[in-house]
C-alpha atoms as a PDB file:
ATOM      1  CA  UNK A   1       0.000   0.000   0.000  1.00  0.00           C
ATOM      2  CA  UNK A   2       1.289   2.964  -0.942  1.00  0.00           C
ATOM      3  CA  UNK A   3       1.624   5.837   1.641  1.00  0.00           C
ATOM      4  CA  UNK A   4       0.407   9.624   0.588  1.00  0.00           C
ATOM      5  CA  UNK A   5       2.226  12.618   2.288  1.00  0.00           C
ATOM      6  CA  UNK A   6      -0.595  14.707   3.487  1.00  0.00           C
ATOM      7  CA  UNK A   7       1.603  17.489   5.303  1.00  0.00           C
ATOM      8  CA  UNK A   8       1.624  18.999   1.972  1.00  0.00           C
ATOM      9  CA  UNK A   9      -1.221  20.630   0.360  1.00  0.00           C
ATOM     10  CA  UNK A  10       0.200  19.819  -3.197  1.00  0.00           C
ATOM     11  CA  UNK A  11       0.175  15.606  -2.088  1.00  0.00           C
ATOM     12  CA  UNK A  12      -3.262  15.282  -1.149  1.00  0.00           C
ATOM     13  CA  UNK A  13      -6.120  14.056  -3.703  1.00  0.00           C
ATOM     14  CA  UNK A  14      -8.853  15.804  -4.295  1.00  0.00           C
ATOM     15  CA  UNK A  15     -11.744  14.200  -2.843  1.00  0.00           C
ATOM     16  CA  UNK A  16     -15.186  13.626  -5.236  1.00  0.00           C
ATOM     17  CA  UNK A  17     -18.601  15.500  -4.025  1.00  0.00           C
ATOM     18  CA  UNK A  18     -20.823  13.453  -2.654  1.00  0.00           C
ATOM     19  CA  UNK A  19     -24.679  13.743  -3.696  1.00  0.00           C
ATOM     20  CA  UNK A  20     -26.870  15.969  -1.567  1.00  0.00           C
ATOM     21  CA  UNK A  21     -29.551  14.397   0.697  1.00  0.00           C
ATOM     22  CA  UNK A  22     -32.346  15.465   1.661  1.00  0.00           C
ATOM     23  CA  UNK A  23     -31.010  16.791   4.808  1.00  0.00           C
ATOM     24  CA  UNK A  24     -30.119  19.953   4.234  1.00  0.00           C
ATOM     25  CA  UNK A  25     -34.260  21.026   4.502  1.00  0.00           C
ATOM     26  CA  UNK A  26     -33.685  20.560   8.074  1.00  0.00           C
ATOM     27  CA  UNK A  27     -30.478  22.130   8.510  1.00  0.00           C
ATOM     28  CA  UNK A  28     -30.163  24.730   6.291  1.00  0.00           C
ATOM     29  CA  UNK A  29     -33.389  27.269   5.747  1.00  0.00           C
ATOM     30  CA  UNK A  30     -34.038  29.631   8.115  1.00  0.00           C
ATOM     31  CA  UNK A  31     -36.844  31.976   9.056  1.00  0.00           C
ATOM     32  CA  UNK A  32     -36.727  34.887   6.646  1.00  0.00           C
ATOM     33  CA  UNK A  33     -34.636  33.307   4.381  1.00  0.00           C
ATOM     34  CA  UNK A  34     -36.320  34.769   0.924  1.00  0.00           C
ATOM     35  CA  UNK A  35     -37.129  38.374   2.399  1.00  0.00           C
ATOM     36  CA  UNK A  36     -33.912  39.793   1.328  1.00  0.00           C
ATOM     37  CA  UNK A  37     -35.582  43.364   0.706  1.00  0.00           C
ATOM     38  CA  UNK A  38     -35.973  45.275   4.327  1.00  0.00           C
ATOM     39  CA  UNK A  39     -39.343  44.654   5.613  1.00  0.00           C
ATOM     40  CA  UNK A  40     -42.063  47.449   3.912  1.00  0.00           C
ATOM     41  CA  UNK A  41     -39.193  48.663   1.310  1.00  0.00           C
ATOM     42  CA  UNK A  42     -41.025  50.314  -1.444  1.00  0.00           C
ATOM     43  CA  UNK A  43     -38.903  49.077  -4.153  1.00  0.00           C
ATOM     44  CA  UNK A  44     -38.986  45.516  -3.315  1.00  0.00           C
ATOM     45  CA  UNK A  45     -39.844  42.913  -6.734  1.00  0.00           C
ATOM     46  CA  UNK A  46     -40.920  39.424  -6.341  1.00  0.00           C
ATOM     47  CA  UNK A  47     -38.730  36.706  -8.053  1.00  0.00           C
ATOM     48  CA  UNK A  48     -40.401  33.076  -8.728  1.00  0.00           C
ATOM     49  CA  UNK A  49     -40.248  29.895 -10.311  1.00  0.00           C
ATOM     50  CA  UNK A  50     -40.189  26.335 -10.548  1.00  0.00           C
ATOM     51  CA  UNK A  51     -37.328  24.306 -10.475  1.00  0.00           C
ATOM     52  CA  UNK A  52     -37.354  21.087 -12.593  1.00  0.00           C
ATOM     53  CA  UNK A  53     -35.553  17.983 -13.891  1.00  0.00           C
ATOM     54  CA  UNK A  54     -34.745  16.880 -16.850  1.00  0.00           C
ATOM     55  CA  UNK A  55     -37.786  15.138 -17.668  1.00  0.00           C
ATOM     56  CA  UNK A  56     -39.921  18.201 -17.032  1.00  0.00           C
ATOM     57  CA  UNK A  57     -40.832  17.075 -13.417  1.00  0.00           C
ATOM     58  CA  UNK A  58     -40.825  19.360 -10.538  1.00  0.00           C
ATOM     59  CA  UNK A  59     -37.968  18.875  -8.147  1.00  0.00           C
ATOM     60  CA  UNK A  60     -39.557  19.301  -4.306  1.00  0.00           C
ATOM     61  CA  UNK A  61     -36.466  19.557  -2.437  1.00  0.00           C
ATOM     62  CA  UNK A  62     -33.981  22.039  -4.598  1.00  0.00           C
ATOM     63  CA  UNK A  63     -32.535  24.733  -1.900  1.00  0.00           C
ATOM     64  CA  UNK A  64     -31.186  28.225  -3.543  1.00  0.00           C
ATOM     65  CA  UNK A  65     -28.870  30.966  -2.471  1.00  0.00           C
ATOM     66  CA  UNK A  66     -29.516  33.777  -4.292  1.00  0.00           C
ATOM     67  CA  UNK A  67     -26.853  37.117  -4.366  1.00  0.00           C
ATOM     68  CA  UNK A  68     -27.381  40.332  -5.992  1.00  0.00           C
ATOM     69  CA  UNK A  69     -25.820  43.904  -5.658  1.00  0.00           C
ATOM     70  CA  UNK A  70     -27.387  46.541  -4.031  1.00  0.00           C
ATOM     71  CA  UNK A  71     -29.742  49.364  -6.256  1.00  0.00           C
ATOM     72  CA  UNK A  72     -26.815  51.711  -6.808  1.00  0.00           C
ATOM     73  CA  UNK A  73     -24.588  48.400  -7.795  1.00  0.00           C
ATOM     74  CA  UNK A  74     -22.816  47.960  -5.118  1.00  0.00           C
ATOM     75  CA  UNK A  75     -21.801  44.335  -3.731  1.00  0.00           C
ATOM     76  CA  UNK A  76     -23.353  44.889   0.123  1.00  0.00           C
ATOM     77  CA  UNK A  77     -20.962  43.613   3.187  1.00  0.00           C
ATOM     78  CA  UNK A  78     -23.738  44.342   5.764  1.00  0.00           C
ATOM     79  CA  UNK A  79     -24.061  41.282   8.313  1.00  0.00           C
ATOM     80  CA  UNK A  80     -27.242  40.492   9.812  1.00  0.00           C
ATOM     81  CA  UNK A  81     -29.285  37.981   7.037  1.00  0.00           C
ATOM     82  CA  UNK A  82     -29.049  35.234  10.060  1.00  0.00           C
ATOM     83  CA  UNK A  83     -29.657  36.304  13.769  1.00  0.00           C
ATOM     84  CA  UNK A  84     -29.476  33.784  16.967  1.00  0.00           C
ATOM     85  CA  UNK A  85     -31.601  34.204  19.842  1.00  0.00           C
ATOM     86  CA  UNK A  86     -28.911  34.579  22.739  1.00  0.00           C
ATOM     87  CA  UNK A  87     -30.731  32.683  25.274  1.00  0.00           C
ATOM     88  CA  UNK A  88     -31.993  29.690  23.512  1.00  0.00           C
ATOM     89  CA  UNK A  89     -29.228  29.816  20.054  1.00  0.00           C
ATOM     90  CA  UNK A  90     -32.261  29.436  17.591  1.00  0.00           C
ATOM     91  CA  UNK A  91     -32.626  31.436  14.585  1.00  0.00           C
ATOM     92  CA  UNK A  92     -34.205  34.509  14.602  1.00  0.00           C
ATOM     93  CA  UNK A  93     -33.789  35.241  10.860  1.00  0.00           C
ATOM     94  CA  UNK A  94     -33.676  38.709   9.595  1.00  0.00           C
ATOM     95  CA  UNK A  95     -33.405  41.956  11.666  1.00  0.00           C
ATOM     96  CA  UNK A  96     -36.009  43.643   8.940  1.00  0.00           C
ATOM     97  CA  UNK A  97     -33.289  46.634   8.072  1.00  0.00           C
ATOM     98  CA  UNK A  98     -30.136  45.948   6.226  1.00  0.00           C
ATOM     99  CA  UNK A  99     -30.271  44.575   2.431  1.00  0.00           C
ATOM    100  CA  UNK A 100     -27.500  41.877   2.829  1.00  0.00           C
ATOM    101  CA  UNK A 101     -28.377  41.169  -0.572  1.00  0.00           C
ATOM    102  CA  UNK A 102     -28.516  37.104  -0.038  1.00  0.00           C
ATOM    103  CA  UNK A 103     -30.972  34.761   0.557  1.00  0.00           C
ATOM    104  CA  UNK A 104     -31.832  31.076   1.143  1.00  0.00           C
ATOM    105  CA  UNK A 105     -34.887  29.471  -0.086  1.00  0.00           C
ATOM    106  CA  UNK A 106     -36.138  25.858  -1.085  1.00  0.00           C
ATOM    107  CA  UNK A 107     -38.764  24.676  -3.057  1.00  0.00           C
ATOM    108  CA  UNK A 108     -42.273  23.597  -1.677  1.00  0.00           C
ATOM    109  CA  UNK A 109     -43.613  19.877  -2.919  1.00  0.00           C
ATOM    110  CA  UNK A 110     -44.985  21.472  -5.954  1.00  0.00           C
ATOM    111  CA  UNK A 111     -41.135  22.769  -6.929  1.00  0.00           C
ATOM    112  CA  UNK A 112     -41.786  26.397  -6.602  1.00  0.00           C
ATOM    113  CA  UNK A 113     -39.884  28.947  -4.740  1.00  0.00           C
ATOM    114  CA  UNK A 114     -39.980  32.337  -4.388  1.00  0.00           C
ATOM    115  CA  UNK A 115     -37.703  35.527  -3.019  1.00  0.00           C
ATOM    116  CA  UNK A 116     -38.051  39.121  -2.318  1.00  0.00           C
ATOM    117  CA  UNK A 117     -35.751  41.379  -2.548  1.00  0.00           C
ATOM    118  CA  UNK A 118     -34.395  44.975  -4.147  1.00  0.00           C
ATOM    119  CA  UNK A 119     -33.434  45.494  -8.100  1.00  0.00           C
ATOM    120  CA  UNK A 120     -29.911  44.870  -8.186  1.00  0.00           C
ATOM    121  CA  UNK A 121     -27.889  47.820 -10.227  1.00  0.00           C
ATOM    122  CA  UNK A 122     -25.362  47.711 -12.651  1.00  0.00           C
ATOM    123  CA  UNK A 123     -21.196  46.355 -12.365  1.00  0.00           C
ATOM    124  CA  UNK A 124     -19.055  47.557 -14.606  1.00  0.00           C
ATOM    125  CA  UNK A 125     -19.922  45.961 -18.343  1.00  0.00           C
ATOM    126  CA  UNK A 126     -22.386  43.189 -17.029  1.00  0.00           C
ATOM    127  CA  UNK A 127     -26.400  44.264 -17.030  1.00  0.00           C
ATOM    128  CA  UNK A 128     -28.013  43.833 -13.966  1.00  0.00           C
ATOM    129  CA  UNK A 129     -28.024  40.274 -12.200  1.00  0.00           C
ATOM    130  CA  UNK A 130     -28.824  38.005  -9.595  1.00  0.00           C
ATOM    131  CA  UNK A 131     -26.244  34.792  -9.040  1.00  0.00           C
ATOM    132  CA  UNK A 132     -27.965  32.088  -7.963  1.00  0.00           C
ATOM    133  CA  UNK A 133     -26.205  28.746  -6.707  1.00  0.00           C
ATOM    134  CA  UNK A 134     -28.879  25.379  -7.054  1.00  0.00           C
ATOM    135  CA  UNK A 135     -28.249  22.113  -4.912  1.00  0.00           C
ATOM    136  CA  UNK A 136     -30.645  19.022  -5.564  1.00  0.00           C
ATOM    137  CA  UNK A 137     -30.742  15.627  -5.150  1.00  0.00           C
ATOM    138  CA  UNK A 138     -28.693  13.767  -7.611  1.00  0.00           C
ATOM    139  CA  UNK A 139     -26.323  16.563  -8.145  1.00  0.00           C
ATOM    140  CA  UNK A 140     -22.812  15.874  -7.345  1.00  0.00           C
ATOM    141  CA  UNK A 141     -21.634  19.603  -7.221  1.00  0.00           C
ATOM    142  CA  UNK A 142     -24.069  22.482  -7.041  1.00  0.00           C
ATOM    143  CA  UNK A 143     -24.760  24.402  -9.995  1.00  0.00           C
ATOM    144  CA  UNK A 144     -24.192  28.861 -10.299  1.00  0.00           C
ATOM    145  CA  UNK A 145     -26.592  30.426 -13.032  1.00  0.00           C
ATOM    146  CA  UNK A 146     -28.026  34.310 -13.189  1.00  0.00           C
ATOM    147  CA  UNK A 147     -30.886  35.948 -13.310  1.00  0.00           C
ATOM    148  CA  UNK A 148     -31.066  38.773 -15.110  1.00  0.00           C
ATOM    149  CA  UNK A 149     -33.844  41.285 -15.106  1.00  0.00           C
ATOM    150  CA  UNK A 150     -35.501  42.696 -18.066  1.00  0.00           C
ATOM    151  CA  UNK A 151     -36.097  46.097 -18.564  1.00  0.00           C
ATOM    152  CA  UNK A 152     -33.555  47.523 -19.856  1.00  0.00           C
ATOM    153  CA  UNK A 153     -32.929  45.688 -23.881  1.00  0.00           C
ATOM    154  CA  UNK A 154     -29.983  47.810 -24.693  1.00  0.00           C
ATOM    155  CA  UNK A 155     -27.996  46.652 -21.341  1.00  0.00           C
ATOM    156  CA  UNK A 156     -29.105  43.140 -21.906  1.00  0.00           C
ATOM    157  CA  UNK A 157     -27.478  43.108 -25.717  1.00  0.00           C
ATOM    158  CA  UNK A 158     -24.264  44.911 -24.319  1.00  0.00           C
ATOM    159  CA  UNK A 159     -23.744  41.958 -21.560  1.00  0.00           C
ATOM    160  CA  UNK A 160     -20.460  39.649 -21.876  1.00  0.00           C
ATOM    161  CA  UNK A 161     -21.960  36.546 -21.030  1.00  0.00           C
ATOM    162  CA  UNK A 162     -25.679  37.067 -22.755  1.00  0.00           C
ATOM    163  CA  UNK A 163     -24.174  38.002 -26.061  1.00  0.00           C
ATOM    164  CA  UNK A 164     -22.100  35.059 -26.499  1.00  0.00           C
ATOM    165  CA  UNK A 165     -25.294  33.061 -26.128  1.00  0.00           C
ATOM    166  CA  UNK A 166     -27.722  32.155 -29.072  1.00  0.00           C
ATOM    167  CA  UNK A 167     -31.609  33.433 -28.297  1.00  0.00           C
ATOM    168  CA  UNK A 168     -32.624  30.230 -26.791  1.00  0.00           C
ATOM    169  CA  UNK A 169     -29.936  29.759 -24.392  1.00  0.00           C
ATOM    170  CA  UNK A 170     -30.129  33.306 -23.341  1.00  0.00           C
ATOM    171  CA  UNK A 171     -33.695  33.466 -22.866  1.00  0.00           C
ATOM    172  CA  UNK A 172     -33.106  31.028 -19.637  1.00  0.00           C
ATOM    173  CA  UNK A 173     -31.204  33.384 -18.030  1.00  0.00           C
ATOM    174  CA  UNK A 174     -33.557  36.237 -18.334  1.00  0.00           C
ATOM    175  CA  UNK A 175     -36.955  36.332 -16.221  1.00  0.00           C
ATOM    176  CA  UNK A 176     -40.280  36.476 -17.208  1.00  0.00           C
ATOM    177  CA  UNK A 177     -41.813  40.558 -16.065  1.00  0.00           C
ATOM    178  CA  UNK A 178     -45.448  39.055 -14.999  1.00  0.00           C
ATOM    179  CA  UNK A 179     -46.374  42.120 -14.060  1.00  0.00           C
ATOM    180  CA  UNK A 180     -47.025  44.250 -10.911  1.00  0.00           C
ATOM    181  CA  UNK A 181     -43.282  43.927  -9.575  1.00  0.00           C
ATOM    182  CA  UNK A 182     -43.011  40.211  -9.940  1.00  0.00           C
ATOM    183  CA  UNK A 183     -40.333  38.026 -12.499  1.00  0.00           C
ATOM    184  CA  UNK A 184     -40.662  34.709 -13.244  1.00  0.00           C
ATOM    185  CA  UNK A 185     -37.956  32.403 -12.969  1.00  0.00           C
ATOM    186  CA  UNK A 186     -37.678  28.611 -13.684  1.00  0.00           C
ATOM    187  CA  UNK A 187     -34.768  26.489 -13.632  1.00  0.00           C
ATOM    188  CA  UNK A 188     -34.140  23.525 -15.721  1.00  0.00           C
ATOM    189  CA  UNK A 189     -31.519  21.361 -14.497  1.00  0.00           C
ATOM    190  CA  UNK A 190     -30.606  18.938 -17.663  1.00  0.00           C
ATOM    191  CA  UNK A 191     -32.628  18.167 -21.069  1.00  0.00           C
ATOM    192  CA  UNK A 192     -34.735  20.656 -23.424  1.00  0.00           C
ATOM    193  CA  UNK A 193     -34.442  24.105 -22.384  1.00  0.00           C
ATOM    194  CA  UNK A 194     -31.400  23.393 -20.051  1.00  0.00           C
ATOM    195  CA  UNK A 195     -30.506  26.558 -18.055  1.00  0.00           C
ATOM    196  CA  UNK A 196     -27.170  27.908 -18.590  1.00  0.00           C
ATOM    197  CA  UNK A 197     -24.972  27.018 -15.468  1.00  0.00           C
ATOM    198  CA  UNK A 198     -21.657  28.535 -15.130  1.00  0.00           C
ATOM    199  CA  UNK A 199     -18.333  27.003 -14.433  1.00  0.00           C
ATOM    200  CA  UNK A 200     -15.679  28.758 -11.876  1.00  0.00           C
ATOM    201  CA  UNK A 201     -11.987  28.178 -11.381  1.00  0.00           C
END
């Protein structure tokens, strides 16, 4: 049997992922988790959806972290998204004030989720986006997509990533305006009408 030095970050392995369980629903949401806008802020939108698998099916037990900039752009470092009580250690959730700009949410049994929070404003070349990171069963590493907002066309055609994509595959990254402050998003993990996911090194 051969022995591996692992006093030396260069000699160890990389370990797989392992698939995620169903767990996490326990662990992992927490009161609050989708109200990213501060509680009664005029400006808050409404995003939605569905996530579903590759055979069209709704997935019941997806969990989502969503991030977005704040209105004038800028990337918030405000903590305060999770709160503990002090006497007991529970979770609180949200203090109601500061946009943190992130949020937690999972799906219902029907697949759908929802989150509420501010219009995110432009970074440098990019048009106005969400990132979104999806775990679900069967998935050996989560997945990172955007959602972008429409709204503004001319921003949207400018975009790095959206104009490298053909009109189908950028339509998946670009919600739905059903009116009255709310955006539909779905998310398609594998087969027709795939969402683009994004890769990082």
């Amino acid at each position: 049997m051969t022995k591996i030095d692992t006093s030396r970050p260069e000699t160890v392995l990389p370990t797989p992922s392992h698939t995620v369980g169903p767990f996490y629903g326990y662990a992992l949401p927490f009161p609050g988790g989708g109200d990213i806008a501060p509680l009664g802020h005029p400006d808050t939108l409404t995003l939605r959806g569905h996530v579903y698998d590759g055979e069209g099916r709704p997935v019941p037990d997806a969990f989502l972290e969503l991030w977005g900039a704040d209105p004038d752009g800028n990337v918030p470092t405000t903590d305060g998204s999770i709160r503990r009580d002090p006497a007991s250690g529970g979770y609180l959730g949200r203090n109601g004030v500061e946009f943190t700009g992130w949020g937690r949410v999972q799906t219902d049994a029907g697949g759908h989720w929802y989150a509420r929070t501010l219009r995110p404003g432009a970074r440098g070349r990019s048009a106005p986006y969400l990132s979104v990171c999806v775990f679900a069963r069967g998935l050996l590493t989560h997945l990172f997509t955007r959602i972008y907002l429409p709204g503004d066309e001319a921003a949207l055609a400018a975009d790095p990533l959206l104009s490298r994509l053909d009109g189908a595959r950028r339509e998946t990254l670009v919600a739905k305006d059903d009116g009255r402050g709310t955006y539909r998003f779905d998310i398609r993990l594998q087969g027709e009408g795939e969402t683009v996911f994004l890769e990082f090194q």
